[in-house]
C-alpha atoms as a PDB file:
ATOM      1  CA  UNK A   1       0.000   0.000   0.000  1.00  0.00           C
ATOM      2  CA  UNK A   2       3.032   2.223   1.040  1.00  0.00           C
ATOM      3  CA  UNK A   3       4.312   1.777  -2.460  1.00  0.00           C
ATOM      4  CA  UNK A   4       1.262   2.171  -4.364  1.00  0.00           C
ATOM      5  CA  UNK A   5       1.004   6.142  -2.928  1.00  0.00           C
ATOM      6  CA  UNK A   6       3.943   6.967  -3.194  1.00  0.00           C
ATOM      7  CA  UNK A   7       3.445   5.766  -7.013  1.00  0.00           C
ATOM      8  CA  UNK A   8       0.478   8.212  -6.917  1.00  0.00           C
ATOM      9  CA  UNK A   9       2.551  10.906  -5.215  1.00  0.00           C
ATOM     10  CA  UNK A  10       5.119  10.518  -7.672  1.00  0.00           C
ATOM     11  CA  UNK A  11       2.300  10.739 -10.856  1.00  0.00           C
ATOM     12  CA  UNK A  12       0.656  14.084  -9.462  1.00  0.00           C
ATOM     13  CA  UNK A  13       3.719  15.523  -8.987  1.00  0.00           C
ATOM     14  CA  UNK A  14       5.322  14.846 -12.332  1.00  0.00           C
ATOM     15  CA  UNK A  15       1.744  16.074 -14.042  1.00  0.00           C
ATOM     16  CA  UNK A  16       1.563  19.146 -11.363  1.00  0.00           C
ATOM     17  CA  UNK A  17       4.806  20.185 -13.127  1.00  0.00           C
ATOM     18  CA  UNK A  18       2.681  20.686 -16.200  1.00  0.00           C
ATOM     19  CA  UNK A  19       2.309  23.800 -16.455  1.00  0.00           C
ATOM     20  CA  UNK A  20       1.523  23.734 -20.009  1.00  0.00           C
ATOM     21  CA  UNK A  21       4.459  25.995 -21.331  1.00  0.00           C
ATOM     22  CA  UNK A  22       6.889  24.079 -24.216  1.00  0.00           C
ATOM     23  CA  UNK A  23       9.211  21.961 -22.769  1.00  0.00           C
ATOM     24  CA  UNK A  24       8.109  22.460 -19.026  1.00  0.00           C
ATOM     25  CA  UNK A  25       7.290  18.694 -18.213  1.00  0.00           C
ATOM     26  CA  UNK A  26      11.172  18.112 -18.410  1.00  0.00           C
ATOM     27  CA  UNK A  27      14.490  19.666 -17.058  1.00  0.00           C
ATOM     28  CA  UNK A  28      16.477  20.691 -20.194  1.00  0.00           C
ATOM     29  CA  UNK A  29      17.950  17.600 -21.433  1.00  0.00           C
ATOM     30  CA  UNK A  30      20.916  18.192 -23.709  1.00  0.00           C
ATOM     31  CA  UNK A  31      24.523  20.285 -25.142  1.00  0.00           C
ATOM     32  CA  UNK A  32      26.058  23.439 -23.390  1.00  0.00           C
ATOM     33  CA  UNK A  33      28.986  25.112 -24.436  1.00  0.00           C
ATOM     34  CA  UNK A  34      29.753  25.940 -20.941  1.00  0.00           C
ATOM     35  CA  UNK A  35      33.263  24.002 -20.513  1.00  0.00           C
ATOM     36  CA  UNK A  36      32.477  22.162 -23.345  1.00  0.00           C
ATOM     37  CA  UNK A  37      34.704  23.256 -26.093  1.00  0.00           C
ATOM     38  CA  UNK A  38      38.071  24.552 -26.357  1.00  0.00           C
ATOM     39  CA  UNK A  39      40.636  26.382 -25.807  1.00  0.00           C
ATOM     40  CA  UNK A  40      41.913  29.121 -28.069  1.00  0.00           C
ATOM     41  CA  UNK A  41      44.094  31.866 -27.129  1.00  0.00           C
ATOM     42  CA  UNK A  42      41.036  34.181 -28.137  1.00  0.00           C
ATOM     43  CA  UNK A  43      38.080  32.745 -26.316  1.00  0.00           C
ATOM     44  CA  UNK A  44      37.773  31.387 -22.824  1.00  0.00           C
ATOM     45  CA  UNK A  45      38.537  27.829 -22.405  1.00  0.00           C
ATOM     46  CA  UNK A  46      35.491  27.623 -20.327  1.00  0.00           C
ATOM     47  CA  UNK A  47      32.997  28.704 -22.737  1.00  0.00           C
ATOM     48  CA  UNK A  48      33.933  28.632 -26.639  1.00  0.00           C
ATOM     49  CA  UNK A  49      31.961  28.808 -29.483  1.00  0.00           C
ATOM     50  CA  UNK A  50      32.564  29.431 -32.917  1.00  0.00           C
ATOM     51  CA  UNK A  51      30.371  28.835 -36.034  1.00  0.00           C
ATOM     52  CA  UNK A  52      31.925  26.309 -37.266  1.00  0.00           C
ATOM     53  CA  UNK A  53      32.619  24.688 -33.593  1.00  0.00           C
ATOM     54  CA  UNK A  54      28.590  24.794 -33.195  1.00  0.00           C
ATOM     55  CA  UNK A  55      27.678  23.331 -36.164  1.00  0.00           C
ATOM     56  CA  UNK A  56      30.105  20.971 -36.402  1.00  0.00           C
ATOM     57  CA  UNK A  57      28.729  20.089 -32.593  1.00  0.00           C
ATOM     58  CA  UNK A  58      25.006  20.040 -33.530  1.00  0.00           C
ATOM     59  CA  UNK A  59      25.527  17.723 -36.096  1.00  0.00           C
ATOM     60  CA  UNK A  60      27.751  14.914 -33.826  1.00  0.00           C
ATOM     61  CA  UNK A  61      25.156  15.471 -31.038  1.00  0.00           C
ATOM     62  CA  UNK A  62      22.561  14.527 -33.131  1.00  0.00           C
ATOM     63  CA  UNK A  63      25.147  11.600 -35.208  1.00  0.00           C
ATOM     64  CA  UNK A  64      25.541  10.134 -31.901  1.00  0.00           C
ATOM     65  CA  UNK A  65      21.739   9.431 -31.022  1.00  0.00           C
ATOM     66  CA  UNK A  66      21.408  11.898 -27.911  1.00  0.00           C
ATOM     67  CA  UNK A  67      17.852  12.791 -29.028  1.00  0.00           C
ATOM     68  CA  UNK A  68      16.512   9.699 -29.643  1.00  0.00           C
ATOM     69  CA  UNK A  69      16.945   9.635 -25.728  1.00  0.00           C
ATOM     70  CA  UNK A  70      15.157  12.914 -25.029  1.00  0.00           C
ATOM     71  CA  UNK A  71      18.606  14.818 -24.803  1.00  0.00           C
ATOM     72  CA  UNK A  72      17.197  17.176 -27.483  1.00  0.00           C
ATOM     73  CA  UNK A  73      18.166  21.262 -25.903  1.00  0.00           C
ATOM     74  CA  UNK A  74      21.202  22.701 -27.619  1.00  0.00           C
ATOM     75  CA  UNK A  75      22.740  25.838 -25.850  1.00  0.00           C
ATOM     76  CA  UNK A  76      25.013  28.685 -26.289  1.00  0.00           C
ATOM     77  CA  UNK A  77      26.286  29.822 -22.834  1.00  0.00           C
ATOM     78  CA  UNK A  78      27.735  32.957 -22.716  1.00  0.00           C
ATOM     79  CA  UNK A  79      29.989  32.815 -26.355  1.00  0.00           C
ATOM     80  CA  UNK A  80      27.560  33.874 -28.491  1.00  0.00           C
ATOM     81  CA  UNK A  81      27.372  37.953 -27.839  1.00  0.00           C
ATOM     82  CA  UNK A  82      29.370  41.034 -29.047  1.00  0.00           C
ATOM     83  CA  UNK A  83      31.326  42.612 -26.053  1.00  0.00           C
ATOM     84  CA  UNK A  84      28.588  45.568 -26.917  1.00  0.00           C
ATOM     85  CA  UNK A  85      25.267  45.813 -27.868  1.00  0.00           C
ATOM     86  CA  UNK A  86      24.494  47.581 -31.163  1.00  0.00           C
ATOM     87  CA  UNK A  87      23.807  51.378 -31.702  1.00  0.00           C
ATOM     88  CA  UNK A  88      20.123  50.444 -31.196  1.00  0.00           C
ATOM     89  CA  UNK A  89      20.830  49.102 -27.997  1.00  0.00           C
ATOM     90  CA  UNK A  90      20.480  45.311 -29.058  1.00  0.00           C
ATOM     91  CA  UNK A  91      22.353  42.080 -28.156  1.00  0.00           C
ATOM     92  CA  UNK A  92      24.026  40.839 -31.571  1.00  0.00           C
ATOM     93  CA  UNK A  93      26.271  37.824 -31.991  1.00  0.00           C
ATOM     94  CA  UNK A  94      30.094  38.205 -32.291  1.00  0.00           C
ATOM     95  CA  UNK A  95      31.244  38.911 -35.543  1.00  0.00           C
ATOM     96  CA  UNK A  96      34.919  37.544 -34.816  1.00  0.00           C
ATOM     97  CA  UNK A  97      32.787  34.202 -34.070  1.00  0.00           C
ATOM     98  CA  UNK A  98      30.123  34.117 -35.785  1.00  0.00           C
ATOM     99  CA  UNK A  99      30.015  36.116 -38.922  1.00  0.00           C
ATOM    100  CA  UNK A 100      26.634  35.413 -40.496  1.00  0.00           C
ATOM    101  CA  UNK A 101      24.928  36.024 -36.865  1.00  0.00           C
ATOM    102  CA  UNK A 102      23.003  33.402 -34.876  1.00  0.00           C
ATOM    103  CA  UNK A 103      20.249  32.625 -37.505  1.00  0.00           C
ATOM    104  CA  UNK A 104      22.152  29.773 -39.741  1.00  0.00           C
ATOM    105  CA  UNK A 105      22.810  28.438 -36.136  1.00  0.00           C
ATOM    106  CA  UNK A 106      19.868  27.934 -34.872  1.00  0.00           C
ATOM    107  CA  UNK A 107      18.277  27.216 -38.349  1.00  0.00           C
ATOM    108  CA  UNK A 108      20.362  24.512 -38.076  1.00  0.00           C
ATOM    109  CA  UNK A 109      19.604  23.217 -34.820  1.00  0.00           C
ATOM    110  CA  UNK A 110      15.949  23.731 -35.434  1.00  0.00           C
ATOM    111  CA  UNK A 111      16.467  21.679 -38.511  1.00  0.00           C
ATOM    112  CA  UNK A 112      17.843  18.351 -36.443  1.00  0.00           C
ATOM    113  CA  UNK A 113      15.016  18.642 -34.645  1.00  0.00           C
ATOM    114  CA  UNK A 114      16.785  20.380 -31.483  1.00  0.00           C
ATOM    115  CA  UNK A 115      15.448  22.599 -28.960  1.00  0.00           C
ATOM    116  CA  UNK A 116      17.665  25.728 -29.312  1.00  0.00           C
ATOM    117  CA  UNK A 117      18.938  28.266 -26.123  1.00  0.00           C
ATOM    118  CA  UNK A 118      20.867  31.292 -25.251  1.00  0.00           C
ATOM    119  CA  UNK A 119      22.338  32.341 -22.099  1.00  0.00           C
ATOM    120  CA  UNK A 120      22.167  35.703 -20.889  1.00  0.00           C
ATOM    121  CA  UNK A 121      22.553  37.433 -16.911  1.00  0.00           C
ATOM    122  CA  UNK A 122      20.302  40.053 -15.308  1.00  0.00           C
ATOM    123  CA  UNK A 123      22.776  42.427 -14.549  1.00  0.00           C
ATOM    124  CA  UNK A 124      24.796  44.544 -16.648  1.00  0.00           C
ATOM    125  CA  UNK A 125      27.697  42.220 -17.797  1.00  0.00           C
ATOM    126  CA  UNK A 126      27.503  38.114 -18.265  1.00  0.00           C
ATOM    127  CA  UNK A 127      28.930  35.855 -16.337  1.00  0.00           C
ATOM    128  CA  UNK A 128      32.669  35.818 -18.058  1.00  0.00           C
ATOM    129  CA  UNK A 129      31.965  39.821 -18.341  1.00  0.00           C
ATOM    130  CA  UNK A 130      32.510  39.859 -21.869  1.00  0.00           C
ATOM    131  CA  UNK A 131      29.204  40.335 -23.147  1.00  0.00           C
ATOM    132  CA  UNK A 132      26.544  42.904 -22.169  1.00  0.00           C
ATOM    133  CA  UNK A 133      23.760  41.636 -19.630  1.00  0.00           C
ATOM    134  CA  UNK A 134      20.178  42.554 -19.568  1.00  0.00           C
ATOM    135  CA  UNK A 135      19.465  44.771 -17.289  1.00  0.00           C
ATOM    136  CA  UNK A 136      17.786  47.697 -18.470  1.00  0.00           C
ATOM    137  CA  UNK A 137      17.033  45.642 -21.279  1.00  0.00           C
ATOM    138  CA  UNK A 138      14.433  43.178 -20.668  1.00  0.00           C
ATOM    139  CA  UNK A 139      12.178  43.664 -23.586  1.00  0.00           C
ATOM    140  CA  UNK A 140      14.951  44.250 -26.126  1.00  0.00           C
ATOM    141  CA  UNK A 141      16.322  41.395 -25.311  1.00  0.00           C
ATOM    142  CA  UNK A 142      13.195  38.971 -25.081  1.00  0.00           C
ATOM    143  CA  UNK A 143      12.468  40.326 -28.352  1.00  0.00           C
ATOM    144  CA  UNK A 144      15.374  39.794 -30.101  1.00  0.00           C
ATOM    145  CA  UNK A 145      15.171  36.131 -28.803  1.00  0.00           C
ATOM    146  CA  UNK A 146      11.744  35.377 -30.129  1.00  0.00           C
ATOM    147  CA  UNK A 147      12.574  37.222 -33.057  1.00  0.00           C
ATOM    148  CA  UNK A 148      15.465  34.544 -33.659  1.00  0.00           C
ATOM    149  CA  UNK A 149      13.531  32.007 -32.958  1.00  0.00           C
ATOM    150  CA  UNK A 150      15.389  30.933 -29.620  1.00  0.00           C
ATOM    151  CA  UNK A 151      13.441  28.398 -27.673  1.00  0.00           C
ATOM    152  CA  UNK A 152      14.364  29.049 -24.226  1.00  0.00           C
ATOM    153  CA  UNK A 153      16.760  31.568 -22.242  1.00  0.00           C
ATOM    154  CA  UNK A 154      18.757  30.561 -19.643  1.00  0.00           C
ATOM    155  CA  UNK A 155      19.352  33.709 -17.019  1.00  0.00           C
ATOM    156  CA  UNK A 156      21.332  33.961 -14.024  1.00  0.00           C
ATOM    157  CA  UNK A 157      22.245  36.806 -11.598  1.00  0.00           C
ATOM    158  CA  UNK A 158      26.302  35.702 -11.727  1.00  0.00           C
ATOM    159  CA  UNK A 159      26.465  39.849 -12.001  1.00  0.00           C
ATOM    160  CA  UNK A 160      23.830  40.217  -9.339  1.00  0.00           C
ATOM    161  CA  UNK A 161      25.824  43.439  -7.743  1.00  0.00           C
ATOM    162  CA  UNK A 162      25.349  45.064 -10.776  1.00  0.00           C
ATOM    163  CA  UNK A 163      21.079  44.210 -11.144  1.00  0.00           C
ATOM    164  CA  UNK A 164      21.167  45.095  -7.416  1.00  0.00           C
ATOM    165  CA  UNK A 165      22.210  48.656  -7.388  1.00  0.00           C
END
């Protein structure tokens, strides 16, 4: 009897989680580039991305069967931006890095079939302080996102001081 509710326990709380937005009923299952590629004298060895890096990466992630076992987000951590946003204020991708932009990117991952992220902090600066963060620039930002078709945003407060004051 013990067994059977915690069974029933187990089944409310996994359709409680639910909440009816894509991709909620799971943790994001899949690629990072956060210490995942690497190094060059350019880039930090704990988060590098290139075009060809990523799209030479979505294609073996997919080659070797990860989402045929639900392993199906692909993200960029925080490689992806321009060390400044544009003169109207927006995020862009790093030209040095990724000279067509994001779009044949995630085209591409959208084409395997993948989920496709971006990483971004609230405060002014990311995480590795390279790249601008979005404070101040909720909106912008969110738009540019959907506007890429980006599937989900991971944000963290790494530059919390900044958000903060």
């Amino acid at each position: 009897m013990r067994h059977a509710v915690a069974l029933l326990s187990l089944l409310v709380a996994v359709y409680g989680y639910d909440n009816g937005a894509p991709y909620s009923k799971l943790p994001p299952l899949g690629w990072s580039s956060w210490k995942a590629l690497g190094p060059d004298p350019n880039i930090p060895v704990r988060d590098y991305c290139t075009h060809s890096t990523v799209m030479q990466t979505i294609d073996a992630f997919v080659e070797l069967g990860f989402p045929e076992y639900g392993y199906t987000h692909f993200h960029l951590d925080d490689c992806w931006a321009a060390p400044v946003r544009n003169a109207s204020g927006h995020l862009y991708a790093n030209p040095l890095y990724f000279p067509s932009g994001l779009q044949p990117v995630i085209d591409h991952a959208h084409s395997k079939g993948l989920v496709f992220g971006l990483y971004s902090d609230a405060g002014t600066r990311t995480c590795n302080g390279n790249s601008p963060g979005s404070k101040d620039h909720w909106q912008q930002d969110a738009d540019s996102f959907a506007s890429w078709n980006v599937d989900w945003v991971k944000t963290d407060f790494l530059s919390a001081n900044s958000f903060i004051h």
